[in-house]
N, C-alpha and C. Protein backbone atom coordinates (compact mmCIF):
# COMPACT_ATOMS: atom_id res chain seq x y z
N UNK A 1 0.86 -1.17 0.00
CA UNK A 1 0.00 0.00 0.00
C UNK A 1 0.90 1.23 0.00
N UNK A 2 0.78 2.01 -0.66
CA UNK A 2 1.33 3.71 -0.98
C UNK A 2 0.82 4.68 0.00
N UNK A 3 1.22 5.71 0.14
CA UNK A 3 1.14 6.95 0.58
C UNK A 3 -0.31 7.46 0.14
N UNK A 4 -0.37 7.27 -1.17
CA UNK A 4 -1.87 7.59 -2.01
C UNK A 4 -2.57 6.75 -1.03
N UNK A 5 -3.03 5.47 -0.65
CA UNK A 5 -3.72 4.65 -0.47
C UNK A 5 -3.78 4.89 1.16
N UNK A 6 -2.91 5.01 2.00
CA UNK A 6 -2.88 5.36 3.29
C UNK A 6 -3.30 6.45 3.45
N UNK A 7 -3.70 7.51 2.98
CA UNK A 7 -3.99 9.16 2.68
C UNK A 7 -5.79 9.15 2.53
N UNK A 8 -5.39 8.23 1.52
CA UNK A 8 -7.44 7.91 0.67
C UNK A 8 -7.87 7.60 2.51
N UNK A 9 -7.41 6.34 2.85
CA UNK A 9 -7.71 5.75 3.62
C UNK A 9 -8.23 6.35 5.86
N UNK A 10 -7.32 7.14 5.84
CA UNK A 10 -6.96 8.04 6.85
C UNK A 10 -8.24 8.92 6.19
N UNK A 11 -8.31 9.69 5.54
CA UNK A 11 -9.24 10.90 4.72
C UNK A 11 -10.33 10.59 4.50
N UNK A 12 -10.61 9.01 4.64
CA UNK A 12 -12.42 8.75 4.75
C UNK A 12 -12.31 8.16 6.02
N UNK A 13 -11.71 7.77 7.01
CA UNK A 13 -12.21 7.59 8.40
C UNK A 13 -12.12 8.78 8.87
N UNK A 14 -11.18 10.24 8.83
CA UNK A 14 -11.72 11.75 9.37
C UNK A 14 -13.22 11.85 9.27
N UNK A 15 -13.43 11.80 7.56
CA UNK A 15 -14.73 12.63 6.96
C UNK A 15 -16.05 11.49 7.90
N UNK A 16 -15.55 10.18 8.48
CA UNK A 16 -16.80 9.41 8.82
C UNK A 16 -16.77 9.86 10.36
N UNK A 17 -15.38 9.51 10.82
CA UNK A 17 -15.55 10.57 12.51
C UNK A 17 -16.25 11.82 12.62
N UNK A 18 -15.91 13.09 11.59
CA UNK A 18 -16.52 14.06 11.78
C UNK A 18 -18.05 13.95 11.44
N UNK A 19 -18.65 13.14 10.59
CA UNK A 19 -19.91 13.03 10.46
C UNK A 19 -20.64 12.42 11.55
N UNK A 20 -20.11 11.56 12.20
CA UNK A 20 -20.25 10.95 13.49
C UNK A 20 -20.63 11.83 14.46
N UNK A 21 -19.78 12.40 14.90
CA UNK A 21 -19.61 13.54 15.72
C UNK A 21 -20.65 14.99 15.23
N UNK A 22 -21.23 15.08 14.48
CA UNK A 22 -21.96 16.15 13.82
C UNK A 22 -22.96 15.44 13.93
N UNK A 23 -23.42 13.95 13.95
CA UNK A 23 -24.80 13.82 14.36
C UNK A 23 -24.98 13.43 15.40
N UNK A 24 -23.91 12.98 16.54
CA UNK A 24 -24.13 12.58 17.79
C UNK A 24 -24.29 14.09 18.35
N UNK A 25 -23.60 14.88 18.35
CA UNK A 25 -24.29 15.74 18.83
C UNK A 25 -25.14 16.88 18.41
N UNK A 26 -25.67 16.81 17.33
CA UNK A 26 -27.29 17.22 17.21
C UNK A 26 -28.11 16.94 18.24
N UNK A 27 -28.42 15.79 18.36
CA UNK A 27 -29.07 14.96 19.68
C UNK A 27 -28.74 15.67 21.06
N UNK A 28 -28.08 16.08 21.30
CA UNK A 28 -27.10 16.12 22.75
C UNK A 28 -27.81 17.45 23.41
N UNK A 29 -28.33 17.36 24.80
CA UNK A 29 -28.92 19.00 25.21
C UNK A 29 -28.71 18.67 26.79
N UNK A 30 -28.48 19.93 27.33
CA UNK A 30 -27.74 20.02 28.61
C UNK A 30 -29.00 19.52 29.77
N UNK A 31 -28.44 19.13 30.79
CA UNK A 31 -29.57 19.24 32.33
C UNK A 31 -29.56 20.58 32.51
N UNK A 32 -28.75 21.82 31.75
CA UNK A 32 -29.27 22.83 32.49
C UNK A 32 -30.79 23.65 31.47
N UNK A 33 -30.84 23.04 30.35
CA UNK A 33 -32.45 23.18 29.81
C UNK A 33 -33.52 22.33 30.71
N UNK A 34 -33.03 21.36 31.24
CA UNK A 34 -34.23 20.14 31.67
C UNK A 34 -34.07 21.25 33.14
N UNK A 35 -33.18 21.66 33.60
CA UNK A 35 -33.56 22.15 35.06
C UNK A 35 -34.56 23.94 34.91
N UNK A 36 -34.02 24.51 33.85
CA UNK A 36 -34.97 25.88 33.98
C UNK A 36 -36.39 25.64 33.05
N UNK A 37 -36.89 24.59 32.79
CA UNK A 37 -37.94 24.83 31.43
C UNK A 37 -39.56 25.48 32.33
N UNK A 38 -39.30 25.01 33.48
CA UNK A 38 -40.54 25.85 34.44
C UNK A 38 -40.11 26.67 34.46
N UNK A 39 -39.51 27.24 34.83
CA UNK A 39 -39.07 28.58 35.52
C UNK A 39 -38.89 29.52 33.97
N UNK A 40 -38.52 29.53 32.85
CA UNK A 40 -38.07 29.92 31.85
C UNK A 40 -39.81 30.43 31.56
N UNK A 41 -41.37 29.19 31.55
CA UNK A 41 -42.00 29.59 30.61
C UNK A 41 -42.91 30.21 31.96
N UNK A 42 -42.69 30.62 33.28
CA UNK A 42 -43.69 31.17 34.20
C UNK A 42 -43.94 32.85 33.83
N UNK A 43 -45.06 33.13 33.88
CA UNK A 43 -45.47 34.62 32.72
C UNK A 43 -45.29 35.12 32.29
N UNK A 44 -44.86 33.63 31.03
CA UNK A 44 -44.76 33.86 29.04
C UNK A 44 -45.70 33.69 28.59
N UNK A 45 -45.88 34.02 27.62
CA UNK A 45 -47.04 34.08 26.49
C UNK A 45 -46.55 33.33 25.47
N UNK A 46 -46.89 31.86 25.05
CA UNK A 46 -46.28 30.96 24.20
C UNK A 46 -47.12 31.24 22.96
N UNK A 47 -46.68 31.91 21.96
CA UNK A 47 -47.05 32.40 20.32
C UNK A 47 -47.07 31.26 19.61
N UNK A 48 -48.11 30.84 18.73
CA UNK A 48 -47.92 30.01 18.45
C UNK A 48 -47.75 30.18 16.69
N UNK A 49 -46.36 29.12 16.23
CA UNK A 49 -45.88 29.41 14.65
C UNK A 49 -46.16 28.28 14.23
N UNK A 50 -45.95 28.38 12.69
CA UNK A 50 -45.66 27.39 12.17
C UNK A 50 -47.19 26.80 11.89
N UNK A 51 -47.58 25.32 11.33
CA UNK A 51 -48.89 24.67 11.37
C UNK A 51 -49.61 24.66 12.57
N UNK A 52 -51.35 25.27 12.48
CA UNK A 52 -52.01 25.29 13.10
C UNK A 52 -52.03 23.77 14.43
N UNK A 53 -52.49 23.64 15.38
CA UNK A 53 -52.71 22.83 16.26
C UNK A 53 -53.80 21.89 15.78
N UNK A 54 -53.78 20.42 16.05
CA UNK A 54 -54.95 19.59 15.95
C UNK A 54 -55.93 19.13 17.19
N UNK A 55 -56.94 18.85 16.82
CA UNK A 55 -58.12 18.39 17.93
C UNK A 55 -58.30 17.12 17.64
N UNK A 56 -57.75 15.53 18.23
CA UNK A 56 -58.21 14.59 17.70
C UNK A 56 -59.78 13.89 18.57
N UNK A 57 -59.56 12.93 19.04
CA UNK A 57 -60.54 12.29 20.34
C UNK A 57 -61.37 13.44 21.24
N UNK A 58 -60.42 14.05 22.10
CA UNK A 58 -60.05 14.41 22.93
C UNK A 58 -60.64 16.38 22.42
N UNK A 59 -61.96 16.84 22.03
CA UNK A 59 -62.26 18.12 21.83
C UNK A 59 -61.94 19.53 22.08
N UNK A 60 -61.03 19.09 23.47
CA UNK A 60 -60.54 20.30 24.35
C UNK A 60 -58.82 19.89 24.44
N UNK A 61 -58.40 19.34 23.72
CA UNK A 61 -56.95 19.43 23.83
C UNK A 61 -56.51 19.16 22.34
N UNK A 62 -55.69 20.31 22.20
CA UNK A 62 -54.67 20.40 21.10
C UNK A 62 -53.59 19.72 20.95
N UNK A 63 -53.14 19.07 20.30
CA UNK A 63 -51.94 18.49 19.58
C UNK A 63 -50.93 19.67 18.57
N UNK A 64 -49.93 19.84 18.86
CA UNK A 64 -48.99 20.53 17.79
C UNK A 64 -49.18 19.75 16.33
N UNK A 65 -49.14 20.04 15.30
CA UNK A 65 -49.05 19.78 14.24
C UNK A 65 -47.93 19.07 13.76
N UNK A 66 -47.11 19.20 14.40
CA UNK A 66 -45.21 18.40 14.03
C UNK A 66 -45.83 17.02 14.94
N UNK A 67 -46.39 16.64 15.68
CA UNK A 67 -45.90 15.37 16.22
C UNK A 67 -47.60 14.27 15.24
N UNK A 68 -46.71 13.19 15.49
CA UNK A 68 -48.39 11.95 14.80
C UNK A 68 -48.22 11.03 15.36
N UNK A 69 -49.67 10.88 15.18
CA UNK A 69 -50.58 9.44 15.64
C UNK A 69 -50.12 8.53 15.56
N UNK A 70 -49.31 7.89 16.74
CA UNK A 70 -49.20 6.29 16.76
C UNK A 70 -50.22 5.59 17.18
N UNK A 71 -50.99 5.29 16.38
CA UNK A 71 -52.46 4.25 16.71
C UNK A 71 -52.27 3.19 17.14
N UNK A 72 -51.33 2.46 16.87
CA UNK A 72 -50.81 1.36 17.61
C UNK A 72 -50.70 1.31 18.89
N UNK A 73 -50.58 2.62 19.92
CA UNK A 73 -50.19 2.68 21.55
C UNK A 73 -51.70 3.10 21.48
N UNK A 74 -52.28 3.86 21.10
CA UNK A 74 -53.08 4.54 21.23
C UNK A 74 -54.84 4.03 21.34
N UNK A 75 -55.58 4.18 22.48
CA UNK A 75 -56.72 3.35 22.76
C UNK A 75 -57.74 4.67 23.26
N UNK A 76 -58.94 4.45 22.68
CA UNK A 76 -59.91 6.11 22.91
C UNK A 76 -61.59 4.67 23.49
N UNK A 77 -61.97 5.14 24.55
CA UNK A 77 -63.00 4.98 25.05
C UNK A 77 -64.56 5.56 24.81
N UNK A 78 -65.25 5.51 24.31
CA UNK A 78 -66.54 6.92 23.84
C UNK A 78 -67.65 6.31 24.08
N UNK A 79 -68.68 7.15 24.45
CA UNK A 79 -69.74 7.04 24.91
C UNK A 79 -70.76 8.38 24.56
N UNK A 80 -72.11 8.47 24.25
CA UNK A 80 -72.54 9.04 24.00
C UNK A 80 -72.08 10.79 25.05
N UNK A 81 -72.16 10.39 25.87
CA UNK A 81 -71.33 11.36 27.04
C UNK A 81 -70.17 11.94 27.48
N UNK A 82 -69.38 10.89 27.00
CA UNK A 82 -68.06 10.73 27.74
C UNK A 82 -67.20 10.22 26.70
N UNK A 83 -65.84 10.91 26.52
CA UNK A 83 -64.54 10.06 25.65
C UNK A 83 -63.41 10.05 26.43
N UNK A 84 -62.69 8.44 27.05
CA UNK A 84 -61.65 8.77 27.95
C UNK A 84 -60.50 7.72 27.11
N UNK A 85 -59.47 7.15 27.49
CA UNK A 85 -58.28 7.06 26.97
C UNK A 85 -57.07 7.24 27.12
N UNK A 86 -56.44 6.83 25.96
CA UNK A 86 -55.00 7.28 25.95
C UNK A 86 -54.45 7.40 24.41
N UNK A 87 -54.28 8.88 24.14
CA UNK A 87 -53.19 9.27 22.39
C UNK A 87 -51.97 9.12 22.72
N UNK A 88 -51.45 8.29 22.12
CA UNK A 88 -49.51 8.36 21.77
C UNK A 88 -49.29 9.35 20.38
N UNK A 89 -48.67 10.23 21.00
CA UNK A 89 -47.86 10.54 19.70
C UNK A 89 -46.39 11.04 19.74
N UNK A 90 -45.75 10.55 18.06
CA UNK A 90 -44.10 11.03 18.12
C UNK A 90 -44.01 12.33 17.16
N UNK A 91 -42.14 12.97 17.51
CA UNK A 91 -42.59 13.99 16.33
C UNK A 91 -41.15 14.43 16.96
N UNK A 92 -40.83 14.78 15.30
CA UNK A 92 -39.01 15.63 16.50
C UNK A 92 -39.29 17.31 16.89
N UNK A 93 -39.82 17.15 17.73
CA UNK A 93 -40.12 18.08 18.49
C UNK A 93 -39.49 18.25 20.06
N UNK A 94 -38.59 19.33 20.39
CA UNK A 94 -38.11 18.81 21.78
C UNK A 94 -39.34 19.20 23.06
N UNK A 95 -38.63 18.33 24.24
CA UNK A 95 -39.59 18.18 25.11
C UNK A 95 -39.88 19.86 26.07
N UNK A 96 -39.20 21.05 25.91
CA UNK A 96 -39.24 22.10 26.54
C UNK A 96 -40.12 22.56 25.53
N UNK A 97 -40.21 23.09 24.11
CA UNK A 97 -41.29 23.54 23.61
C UNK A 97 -42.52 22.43 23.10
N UNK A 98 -42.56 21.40 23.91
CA UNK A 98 -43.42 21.01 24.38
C UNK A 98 -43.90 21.02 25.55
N UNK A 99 -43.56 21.06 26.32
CA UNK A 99 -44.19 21.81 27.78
C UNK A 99 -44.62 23.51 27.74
N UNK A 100 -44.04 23.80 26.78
CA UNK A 100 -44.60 25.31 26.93
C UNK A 100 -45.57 25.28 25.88
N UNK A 101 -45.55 24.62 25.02
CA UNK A 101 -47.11 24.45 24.57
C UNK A 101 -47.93 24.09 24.98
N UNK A 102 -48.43 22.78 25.83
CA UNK A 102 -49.34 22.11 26.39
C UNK A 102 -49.64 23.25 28.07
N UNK A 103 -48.66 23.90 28.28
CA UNK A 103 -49.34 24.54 29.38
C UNK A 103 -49.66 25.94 29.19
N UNK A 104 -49.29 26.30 28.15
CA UNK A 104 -50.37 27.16 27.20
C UNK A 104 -51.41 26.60 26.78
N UNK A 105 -51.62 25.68 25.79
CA UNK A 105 -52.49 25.75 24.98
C UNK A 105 -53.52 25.36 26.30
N UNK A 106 -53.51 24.26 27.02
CA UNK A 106 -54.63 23.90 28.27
C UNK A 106 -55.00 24.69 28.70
N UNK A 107 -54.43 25.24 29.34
CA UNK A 107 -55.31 26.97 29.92
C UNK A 107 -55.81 27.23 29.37
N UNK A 108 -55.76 27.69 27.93
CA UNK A 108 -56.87 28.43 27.18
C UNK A 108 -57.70 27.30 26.80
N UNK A 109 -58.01 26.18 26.88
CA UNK A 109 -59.32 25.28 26.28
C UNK A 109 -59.86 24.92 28.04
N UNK A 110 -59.51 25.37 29.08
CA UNK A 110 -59.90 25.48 30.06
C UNK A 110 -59.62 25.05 31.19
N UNK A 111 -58.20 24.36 31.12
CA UNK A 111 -57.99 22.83 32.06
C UNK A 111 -56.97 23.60 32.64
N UNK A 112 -56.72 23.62 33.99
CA UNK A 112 -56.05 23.79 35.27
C UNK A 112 -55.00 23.18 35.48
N UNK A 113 -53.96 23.22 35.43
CA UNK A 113 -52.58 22.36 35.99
C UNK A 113 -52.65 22.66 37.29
N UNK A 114 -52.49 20.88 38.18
CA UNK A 114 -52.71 20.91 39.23
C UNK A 114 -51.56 20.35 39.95
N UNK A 115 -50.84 19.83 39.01
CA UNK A 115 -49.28 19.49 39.42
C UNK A 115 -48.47 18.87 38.35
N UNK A 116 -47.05 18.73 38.66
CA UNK A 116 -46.34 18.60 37.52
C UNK A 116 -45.06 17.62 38.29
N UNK A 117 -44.42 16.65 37.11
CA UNK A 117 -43.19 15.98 37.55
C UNK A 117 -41.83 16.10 36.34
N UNK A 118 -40.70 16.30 36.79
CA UNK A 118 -39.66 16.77 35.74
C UNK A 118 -38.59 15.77 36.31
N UNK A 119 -37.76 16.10 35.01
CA UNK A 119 -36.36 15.11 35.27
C UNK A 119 -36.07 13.75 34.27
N UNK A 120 -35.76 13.59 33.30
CA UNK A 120 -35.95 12.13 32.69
C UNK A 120 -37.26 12.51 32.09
N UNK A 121 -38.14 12.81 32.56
CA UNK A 121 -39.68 12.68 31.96
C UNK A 121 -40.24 14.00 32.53
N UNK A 122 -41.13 14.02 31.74
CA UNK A 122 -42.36 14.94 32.18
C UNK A 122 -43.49 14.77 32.47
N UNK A 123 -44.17 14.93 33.41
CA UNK A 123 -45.57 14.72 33.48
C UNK A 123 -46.67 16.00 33.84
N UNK A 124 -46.96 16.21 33.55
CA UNK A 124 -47.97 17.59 33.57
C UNK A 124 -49.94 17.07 33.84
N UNK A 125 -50.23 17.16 35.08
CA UNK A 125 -51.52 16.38 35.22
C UNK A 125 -52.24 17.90 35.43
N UNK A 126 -53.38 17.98 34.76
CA UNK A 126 -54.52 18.91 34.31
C UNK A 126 -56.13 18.43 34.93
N UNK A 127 -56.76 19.27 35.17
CA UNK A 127 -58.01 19.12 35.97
C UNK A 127 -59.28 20.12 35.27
N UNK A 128 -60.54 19.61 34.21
CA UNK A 128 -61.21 20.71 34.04
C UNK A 128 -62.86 19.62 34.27
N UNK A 129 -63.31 19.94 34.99
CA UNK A 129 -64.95 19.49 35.32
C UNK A 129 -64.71 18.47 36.15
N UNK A 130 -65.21 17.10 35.86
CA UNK A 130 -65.03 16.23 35.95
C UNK A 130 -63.89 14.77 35.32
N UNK A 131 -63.08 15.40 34.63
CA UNK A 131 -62.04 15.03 34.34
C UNK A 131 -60.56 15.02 34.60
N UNK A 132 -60.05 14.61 34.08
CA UNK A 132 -58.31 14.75 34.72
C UNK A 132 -57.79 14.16 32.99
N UNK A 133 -56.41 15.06 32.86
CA UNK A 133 -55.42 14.25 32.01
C UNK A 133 -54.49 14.63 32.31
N UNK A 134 -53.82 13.70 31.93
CA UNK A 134 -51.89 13.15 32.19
C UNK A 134 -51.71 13.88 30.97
N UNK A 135 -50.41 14.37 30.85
CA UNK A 135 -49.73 14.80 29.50
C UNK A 135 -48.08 14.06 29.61
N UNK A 136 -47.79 13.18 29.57
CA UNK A 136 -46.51 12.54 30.05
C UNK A 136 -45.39 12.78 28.62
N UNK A 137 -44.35 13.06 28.89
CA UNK A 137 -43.44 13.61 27.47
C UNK A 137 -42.16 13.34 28.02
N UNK A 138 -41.68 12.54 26.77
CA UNK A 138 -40.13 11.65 26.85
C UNK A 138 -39.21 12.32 25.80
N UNK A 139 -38.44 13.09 25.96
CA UNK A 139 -37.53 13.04 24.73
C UNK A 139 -36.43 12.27 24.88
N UNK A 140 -35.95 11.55 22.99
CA UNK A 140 -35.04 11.34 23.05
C UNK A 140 -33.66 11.92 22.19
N UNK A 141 -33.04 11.10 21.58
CA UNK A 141 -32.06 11.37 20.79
C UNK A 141 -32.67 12.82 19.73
N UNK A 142 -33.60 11.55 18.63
CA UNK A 142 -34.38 12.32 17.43
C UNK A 142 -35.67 12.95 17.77
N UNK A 143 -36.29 12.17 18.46
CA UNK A 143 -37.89 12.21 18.60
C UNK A 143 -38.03 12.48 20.08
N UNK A 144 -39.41 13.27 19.86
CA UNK A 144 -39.90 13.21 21.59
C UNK A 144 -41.36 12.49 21.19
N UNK A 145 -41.70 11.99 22.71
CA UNK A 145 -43.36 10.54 22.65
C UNK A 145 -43.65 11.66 23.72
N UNK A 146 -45.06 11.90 23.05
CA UNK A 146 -46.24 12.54 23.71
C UNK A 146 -47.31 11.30 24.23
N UNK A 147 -47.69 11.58 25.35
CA UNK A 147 -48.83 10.02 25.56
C UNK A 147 -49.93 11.83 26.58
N UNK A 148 -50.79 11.44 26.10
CA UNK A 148 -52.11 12.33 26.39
C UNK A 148 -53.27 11.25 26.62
N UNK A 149 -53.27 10.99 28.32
CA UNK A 149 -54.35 10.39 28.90
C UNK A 149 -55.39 11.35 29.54
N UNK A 150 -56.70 10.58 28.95
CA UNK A 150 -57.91 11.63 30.12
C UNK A 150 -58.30 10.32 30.59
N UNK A 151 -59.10 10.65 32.04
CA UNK A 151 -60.22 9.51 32.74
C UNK A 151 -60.76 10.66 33.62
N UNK A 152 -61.88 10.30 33.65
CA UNK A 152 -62.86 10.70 35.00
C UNK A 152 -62.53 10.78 36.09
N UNK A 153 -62.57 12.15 37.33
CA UNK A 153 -61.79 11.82 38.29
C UNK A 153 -63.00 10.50 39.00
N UNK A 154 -62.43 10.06 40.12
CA UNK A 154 -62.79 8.56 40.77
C UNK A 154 -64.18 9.39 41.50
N UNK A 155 -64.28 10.19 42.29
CA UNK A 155 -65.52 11.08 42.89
C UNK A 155 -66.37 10.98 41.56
N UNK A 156 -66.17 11.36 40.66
CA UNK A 156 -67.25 12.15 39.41
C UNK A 156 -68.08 10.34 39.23
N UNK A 157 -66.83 9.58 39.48
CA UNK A 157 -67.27 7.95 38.71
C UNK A 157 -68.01 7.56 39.39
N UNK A 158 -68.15 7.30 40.73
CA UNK A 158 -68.91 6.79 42.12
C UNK A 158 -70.40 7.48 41.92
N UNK A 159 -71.00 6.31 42.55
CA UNK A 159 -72.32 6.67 42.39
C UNK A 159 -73.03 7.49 43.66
């Protein structure tokens, strides 16, 4: 083997390291976003760009337009009265402007955040009538999983 051939050779494992390295860290975001994303969106006004929001099952809660329907996780309950459940959806969307959407957009379709869990995951639990939903949000590498559960609170269910 030549100088030419050791050169070629050396000059496409750089160009595959640096490509490596240019998509491993795309992916890559600090604990110090996961530690301020409350504190960052407390009285902001989250504008909303880009494609309008969707209404699937669920009449009073919006979906962003970037994330979709995994029907496969996804199970909806209905009754002439009542629709309860659980929507999965994915979408490369990260998980901070997803929390500042969902606790925007809920407020305005009427639902109350009544507590919240951070760290690894998110969970954002909402309260409007007789209902309750979970908003639970995972990001990862590429994608973040939205899972949007409602049920009846247990009082409303009892006879």
């Amino acid at each position: 083997m030549g100088i030419d051939g050791l050169t070629s050779i050396v000059g496409r494992f750089l160009v595959c390291l640096f490509a490596f390295l240019l998509l491993a860290g795309a992916g890559c975001s600090t604990d110090k976003k996961a530690e301020t994303f409350f504190e960052e969106t407390e009285g902001q006004e989250v504008e909303a760009s880009g494609p309008a929001p969707i209404y699937y099952d669920f009449k009073d809660i919006s979906i962003p337009a970037e994330l979709s329907l995994v029907r496969k996780k996804s199970f909806v309950y209905s009754t002439p009265t009542f629709t309860a459940g659980v929507l999965v959806f994915e979408g490369r969307v990260t998980g901070n402007s997803l929390v500042n959407y969902f606790s925007s957009s809920m407020a305005k379709d009427g639902w109350v955040l009544r507590s919240s869990f951070r760290y690894g995951r998110v969970i954002l639990i909402f309260e409007k009538g007789e209902r309750s939903c979970l908003i639970g949000i995972e990001e990862s590498t590429l994608t973040s999983q939205v899972e949007v559960w409602v049920a009846p609170q247990v009082n409303a269910a009892l006879p």
